[in-house]
N, C-alpha and C. Protein backbone atom coordinates (compact mmCIF):
# COMPACT_ATOMS: atom_id res chain seq x y z
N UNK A 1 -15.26 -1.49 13.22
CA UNK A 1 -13.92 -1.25 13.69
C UNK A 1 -13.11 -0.68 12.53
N UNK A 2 -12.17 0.55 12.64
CA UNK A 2 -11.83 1.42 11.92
C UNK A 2 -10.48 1.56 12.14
N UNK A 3 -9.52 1.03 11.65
CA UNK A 3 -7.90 1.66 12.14
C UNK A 3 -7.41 2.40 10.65
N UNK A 4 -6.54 3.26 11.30
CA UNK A 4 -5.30 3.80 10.37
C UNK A 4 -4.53 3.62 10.27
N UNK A 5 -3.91 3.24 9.07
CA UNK A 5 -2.40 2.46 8.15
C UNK A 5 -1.49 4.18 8.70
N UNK A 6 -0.83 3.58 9.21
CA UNK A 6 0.47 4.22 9.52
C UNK A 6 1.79 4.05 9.02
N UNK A 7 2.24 4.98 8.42
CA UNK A 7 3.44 4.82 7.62
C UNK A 7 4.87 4.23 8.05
N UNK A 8 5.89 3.85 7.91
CA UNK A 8 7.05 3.40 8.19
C UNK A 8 7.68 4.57 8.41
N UNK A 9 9.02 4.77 8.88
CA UNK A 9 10.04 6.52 8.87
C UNK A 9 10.34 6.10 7.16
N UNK A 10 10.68 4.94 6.87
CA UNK A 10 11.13 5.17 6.00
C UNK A 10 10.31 5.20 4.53
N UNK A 11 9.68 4.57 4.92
CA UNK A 11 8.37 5.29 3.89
C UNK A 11 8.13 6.81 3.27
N UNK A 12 7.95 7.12 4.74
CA UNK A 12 7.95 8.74 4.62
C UNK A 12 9.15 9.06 4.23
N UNK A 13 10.17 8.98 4.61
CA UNK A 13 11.16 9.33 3.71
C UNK A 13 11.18 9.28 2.49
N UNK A 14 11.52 8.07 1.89
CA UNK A 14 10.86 8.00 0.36
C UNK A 14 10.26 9.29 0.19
N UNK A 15 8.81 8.75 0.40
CA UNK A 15 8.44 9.85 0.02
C UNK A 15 8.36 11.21 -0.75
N UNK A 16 8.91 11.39 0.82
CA UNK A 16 9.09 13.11 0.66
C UNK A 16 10.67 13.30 -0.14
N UNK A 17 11.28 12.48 -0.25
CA UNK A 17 12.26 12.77 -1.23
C UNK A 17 11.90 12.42 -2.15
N UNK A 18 11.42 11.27 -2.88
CA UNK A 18 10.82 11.26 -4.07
C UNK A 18 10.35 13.14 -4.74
N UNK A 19 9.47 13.26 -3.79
CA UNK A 19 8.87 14.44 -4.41
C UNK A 19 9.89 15.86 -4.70
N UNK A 20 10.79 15.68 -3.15
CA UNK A 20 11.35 16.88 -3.32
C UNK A 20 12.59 16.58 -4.56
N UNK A 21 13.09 15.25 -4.78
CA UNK A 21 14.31 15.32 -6.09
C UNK A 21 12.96 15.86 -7.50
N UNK A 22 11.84 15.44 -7.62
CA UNK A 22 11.18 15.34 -9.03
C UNK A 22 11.21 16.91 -9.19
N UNK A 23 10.52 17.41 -8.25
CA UNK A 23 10.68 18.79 -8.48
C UNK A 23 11.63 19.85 -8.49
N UNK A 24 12.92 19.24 -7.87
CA UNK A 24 14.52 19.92 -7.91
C UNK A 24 14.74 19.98 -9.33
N UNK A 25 14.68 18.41 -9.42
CA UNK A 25 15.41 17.83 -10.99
C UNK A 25 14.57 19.14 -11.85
N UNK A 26 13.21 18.64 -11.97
CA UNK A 26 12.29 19.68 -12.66
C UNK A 26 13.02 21.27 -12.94
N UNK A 27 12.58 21.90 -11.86
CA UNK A 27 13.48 23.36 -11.47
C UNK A 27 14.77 23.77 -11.65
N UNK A 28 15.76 22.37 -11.69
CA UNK A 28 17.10 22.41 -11.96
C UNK A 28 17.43 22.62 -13.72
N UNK A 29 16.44 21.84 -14.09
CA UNK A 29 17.01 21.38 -15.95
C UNK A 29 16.08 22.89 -16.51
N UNK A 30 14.92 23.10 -16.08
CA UNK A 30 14.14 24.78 -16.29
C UNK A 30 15.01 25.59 -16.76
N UNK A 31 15.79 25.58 -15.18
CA UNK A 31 16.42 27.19 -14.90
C UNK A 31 17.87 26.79 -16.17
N UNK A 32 18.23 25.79 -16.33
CA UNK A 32 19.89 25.63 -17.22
C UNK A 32 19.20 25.53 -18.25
N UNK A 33 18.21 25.20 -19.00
CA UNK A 33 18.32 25.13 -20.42
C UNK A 33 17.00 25.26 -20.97
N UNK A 34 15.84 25.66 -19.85
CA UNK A 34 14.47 26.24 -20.51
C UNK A 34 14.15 25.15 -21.47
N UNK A 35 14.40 24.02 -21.71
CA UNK A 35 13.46 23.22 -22.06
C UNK A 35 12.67 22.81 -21.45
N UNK A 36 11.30 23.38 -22.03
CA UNK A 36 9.94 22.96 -21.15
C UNK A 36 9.82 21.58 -21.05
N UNK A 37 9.94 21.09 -22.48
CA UNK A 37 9.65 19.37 -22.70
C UNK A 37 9.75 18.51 -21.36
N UNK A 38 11.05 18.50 -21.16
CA UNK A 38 11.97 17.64 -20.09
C UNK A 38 10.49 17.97 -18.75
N UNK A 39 10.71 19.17 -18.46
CA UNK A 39 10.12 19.88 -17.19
C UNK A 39 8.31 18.98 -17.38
N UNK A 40 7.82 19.69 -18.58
CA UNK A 40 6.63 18.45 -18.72
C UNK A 40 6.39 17.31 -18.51
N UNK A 41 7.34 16.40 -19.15
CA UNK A 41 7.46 14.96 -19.14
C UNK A 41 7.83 14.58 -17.39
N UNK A 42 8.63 14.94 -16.55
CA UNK A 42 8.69 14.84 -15.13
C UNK A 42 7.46 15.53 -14.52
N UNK A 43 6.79 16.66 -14.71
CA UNK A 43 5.64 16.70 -13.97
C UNK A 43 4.48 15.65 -14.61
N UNK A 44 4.21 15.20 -16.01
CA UNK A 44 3.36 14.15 -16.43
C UNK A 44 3.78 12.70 -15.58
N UNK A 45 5.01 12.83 -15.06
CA UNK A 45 5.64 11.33 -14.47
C UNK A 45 4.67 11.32 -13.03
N UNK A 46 4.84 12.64 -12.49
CA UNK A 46 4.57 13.04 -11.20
C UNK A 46 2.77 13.07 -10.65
N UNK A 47 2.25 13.56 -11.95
CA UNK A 47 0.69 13.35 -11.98
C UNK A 47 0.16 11.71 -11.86
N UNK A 48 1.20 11.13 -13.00
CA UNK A 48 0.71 9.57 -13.11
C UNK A 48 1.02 8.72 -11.57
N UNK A 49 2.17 9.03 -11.02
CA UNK A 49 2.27 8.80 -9.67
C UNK A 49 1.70 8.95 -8.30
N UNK A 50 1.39 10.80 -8.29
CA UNK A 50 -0.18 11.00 -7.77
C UNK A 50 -1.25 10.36 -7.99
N UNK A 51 -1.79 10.14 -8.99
CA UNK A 51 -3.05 9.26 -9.37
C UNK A 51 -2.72 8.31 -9.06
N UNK A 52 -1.86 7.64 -8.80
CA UNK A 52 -1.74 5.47 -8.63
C UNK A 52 -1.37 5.53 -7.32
N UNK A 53 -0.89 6.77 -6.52
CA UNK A 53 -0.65 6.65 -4.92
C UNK A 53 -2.69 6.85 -4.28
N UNK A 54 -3.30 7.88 -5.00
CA UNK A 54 -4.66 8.09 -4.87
C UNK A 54 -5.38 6.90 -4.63
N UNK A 55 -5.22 6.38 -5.83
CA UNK A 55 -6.01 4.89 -6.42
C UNK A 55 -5.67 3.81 -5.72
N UNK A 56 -4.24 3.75 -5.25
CA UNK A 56 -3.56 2.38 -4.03
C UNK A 56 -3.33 2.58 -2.61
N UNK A 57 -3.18 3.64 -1.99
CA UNK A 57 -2.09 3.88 -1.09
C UNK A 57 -3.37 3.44 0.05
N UNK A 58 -3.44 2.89 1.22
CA UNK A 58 -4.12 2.53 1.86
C UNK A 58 -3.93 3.78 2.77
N UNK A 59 -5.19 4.03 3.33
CA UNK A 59 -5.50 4.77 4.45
C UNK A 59 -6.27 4.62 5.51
N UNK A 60 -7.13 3.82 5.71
CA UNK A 60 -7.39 2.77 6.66
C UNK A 60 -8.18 1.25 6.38
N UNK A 61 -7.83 0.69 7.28
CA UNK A 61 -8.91 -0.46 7.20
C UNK A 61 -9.92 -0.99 8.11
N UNK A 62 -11.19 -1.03 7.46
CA UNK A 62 -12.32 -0.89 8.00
C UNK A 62 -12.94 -2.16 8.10
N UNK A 63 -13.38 -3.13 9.48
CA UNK A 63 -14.16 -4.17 9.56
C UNK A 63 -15.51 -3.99 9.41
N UNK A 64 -16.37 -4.69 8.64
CA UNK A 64 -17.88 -3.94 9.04
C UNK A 64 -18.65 -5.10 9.00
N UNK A 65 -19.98 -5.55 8.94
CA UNK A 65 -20.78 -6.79 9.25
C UNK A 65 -20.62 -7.63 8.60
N UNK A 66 -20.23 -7.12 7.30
CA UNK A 66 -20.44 -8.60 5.88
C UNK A 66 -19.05 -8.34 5.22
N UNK A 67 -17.68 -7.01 5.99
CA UNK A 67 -16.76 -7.13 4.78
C UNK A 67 -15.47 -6.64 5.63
N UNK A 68 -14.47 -6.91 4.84
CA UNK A 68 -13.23 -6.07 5.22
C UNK A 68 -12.56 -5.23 4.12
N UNK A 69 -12.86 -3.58 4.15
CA UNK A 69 -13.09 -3.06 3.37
C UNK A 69 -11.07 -2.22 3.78
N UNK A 70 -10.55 -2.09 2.85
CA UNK A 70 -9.07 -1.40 2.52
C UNK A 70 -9.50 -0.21 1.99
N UNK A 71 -9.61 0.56 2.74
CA UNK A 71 -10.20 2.44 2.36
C UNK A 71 -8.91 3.34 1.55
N UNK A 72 -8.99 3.76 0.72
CA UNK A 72 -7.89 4.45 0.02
C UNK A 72 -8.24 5.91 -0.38
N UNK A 73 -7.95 6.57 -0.95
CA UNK A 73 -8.07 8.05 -1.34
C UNK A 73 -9.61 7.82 -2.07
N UNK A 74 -9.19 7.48 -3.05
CA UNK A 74 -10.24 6.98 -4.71
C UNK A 74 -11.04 6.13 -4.32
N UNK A 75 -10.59 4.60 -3.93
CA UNK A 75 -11.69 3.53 -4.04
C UNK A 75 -11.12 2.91 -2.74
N UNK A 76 -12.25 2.04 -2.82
CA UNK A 76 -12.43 0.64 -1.69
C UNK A 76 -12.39 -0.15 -2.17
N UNK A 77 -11.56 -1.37 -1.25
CA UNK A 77 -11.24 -2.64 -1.78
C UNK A 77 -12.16 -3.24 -0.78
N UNK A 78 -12.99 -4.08 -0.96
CA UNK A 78 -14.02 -4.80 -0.56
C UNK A 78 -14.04 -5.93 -0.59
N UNK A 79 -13.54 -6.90 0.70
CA UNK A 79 -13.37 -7.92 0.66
C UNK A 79 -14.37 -8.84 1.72
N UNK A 80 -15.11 -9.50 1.37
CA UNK A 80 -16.99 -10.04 1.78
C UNK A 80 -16.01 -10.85 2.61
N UNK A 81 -16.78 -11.39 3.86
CA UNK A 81 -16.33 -11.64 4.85
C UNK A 81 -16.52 -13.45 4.71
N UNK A 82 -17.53 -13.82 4.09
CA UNK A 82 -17.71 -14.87 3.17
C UNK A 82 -16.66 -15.42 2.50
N UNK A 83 -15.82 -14.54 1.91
CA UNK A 83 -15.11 -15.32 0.93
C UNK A 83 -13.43 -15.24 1.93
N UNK A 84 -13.32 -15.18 2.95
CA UNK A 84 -12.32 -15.23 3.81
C UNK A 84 -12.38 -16.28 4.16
N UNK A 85 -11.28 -17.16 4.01
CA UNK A 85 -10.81 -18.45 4.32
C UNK A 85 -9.65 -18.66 5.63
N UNK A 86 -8.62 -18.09 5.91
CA UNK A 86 -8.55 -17.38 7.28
C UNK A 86 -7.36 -16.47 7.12
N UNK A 87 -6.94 -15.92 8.26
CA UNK A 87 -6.37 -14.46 8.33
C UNK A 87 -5.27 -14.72 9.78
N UNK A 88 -3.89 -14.27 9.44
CA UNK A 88 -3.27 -14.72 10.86
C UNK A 88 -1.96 -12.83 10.52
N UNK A 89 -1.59 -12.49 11.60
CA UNK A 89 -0.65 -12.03 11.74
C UNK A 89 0.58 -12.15 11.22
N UNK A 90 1.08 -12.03 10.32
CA UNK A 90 2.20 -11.79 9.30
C UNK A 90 3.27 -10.86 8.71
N UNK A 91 3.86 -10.05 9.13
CA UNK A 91 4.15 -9.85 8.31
C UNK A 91 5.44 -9.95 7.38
N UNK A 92 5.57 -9.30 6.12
CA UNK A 92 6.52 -9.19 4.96
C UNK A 92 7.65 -9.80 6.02
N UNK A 93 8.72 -10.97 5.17
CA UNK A 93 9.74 -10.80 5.45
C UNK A 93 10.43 -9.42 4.30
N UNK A 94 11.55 -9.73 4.57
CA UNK A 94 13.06 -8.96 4.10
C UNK A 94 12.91 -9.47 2.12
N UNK A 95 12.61 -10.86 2.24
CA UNK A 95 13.40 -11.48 1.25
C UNK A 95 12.05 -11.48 0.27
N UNK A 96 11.13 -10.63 0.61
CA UNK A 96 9.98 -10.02 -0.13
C UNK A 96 10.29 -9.83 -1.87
N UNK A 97 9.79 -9.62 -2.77
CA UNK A 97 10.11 -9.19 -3.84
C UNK A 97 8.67 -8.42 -4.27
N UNK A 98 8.92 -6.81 -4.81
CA UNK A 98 8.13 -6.64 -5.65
C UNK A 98 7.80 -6.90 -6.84
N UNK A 99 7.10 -7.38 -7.89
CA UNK A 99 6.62 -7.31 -8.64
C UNK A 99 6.04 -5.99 -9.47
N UNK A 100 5.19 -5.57 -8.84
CA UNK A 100 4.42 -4.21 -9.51
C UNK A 100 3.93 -3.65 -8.33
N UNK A 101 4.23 -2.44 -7.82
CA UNK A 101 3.66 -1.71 -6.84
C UNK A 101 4.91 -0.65 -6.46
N UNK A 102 4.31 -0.36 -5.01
CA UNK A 102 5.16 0.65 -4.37
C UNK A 102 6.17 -0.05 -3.26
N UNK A 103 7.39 0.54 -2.68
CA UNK A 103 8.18 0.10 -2.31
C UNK A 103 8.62 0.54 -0.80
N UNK A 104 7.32 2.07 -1.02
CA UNK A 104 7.88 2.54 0.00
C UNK A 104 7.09 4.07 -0.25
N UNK A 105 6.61 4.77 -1.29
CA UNK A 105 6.22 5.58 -1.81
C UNK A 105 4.72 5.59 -1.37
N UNK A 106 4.55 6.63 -0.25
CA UNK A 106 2.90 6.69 0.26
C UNK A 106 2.80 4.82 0.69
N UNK A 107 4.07 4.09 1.17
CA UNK A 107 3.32 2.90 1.91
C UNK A 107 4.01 1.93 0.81
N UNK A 108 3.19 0.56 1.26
CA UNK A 108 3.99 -0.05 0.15
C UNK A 108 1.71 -1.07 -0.14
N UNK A 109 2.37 -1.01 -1.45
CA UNK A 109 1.31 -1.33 -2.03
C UNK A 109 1.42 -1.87 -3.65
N UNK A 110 0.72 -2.88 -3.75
CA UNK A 110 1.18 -3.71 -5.23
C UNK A 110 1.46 -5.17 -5.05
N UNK A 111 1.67 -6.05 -6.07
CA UNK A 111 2.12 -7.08 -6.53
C UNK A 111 3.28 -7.37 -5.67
N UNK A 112 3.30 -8.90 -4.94
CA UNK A 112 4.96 -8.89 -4.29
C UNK A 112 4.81 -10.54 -4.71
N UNK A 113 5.78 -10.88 -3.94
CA UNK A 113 5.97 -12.17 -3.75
C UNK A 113 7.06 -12.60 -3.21
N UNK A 114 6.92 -13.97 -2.17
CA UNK A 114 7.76 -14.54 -1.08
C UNK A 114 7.62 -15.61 -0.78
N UNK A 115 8.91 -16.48 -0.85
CA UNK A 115 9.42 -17.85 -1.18
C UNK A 115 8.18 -18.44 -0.04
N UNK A 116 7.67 -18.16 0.87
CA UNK A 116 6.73 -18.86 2.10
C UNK A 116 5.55 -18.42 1.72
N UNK A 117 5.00 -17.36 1.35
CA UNK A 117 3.51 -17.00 1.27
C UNK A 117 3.20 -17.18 -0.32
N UNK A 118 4.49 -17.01 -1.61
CA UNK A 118 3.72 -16.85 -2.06
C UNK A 118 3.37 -15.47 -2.72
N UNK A 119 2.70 -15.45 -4.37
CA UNK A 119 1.99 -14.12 -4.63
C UNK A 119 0.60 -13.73 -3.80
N UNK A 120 0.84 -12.46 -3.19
CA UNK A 120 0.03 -11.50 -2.33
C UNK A 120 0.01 -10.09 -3.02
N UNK A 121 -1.33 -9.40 -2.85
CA UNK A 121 -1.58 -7.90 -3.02
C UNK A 121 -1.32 -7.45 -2.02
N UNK A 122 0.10 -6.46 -1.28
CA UNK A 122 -0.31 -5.77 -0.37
C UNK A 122 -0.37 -4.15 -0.41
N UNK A 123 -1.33 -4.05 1.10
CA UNK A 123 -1.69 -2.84 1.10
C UNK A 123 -1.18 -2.56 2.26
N UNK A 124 -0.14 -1.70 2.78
CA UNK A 124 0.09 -1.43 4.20
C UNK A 124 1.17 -0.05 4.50
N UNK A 125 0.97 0.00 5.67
CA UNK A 125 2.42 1.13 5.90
C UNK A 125 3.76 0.70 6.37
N UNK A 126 3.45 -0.14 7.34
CA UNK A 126 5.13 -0.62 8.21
C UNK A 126 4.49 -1.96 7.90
N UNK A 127 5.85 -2.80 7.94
CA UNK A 127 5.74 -4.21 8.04
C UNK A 127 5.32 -4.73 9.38
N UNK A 128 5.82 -4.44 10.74
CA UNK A 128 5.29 -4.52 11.68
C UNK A 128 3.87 -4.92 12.45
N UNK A 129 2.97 -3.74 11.43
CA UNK A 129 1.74 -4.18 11.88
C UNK A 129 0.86 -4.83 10.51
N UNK A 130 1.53 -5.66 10.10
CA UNK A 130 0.58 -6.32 8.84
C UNK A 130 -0.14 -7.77 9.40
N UNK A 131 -0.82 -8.13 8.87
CA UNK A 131 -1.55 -9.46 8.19
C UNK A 131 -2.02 -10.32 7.56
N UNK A 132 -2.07 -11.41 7.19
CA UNK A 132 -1.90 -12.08 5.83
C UNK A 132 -3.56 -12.17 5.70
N UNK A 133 -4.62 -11.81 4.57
CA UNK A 133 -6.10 -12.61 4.89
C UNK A 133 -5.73 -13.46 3.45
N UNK A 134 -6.36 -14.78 3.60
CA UNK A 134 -5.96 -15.94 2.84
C UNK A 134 -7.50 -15.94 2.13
N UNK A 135 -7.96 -16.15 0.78
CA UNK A 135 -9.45 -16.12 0.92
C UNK A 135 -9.30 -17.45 0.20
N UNK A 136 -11.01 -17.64 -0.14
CA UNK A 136 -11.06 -18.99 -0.10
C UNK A 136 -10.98 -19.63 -1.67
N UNK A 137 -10.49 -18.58 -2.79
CA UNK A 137 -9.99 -19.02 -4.04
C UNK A 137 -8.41 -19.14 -4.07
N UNK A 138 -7.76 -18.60 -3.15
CA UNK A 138 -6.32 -18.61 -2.52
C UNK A 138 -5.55 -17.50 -3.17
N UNK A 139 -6.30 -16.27 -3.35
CA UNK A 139 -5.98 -15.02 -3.51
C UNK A 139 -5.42 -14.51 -2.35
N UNK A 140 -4.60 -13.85 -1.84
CA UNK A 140 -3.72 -13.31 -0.80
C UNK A 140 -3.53 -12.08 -0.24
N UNK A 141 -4.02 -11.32 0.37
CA UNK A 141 -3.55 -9.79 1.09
C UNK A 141 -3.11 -9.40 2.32
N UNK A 142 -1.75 -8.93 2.19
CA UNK A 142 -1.28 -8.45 3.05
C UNK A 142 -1.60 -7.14 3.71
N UNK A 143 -2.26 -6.95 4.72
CA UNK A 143 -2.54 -5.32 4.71
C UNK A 143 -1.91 -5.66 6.03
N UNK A 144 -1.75 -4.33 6.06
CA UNK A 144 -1.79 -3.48 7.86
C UNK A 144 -2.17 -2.43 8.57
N UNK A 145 -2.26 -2.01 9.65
CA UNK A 145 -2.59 -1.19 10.00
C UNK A 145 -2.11 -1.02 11.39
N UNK A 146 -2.77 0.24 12.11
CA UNK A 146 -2.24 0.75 14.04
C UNK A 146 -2.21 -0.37 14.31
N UNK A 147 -3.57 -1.47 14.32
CA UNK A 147 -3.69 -2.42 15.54
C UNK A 147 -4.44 -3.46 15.57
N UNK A 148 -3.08 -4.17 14.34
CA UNK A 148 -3.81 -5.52 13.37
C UNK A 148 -4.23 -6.59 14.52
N UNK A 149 -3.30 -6.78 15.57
CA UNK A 149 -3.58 -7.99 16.47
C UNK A 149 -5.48 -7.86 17.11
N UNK A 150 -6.01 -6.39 17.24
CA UNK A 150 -7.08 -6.31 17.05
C UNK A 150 -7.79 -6.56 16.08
N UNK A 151 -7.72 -6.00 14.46
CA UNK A 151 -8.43 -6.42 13.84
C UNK A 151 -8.26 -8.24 13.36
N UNK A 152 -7.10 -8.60 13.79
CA UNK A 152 -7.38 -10.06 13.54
C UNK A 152 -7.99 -10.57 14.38
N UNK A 153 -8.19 -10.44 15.39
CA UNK A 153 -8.84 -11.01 16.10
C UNK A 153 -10.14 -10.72 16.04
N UNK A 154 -10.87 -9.72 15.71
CA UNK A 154 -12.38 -9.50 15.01
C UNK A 154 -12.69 -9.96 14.23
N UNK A 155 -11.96 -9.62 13.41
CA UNK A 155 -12.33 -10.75 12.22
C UNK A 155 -12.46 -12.56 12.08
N UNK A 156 -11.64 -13.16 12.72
CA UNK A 156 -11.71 -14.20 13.36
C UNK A 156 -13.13 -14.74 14.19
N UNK A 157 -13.38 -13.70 14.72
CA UNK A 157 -14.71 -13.72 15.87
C UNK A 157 -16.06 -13.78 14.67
N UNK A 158 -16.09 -13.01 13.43
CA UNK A 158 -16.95 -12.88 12.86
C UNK A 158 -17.13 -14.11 12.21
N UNK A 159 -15.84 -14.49 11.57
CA UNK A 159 -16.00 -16.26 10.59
C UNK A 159 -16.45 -16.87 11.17
């Protein structure tokens, strides 16, 4: 079973403004004062950001016999079906805090934490369709995806 992490509006927003101010700003400070430096240092900002949206940003999540695998650009997060302790429908409140991650940029993904759950890794697009999987060292992930009430419930069936 295979779903796709679907973004928030406002995600995408982010986004695409993120990108379109880096490259204004970029093009703006160029054209007034031809210092390359500046123009470098914001596209080096912009590469390092590409690469950690590559490396995090979830793009689907995949159930398979022995795992629940978080598919991303770069890598897979591989989580053995073994070491799942259980998994319920959740998601993020409001009163969320990041830590280290994204906020909204290609999804939200990273370090959070919340006065009820707790530090969690999540990986997801909208809060809406997330889920908490609890494993059995009491490590925490929030992911989501199209059509978590399905994959929780598969997963459930498999433990």
């Amino acid at each position: 079973m295979k779903e796709k992490v679907i973004f928030s509006k406002y995600s995408l927003i982010v986004t695409i403004l993120s990108i379109l101010i880096i490259i204004g700003v970029a093009l703006y400070i160029y054209r007034r004062s031809e210092d390359e430096a500046i123009v470098w240092i914001l596209l080096g900002v912009t590469v390092i950001w590409g690469f950690l949206t590559l490396f995090y940003a979830p793009t689907t999540i995949e159930l398979t016999d022995n795992s629940l695998q978080v598919n991303r650009s770069i890598r897979v997060k591989e989580i053995p079906l073994e070491d799942i302790k259980d998994v319920k429908l959740s998601p993020p409140t409001m009163a969320e805090m990041r830590l280290c991650g994204s906020g909204g940029f290609f999804g939200y993904w990273g370090w959070y934490s919340e006065n009820d759950l707790g530090h969690y890794f999540a990986y997801y697009g909208k809060a809406s369709d997330c889920f908490l999987v609890t494993l059995k060292n009491g490590s925490k992930y929030m992911l989501g995806c199209n059509n978590a009430p399905g994959i929780v419930k598969a997963i459930k069936q498999k433990l």
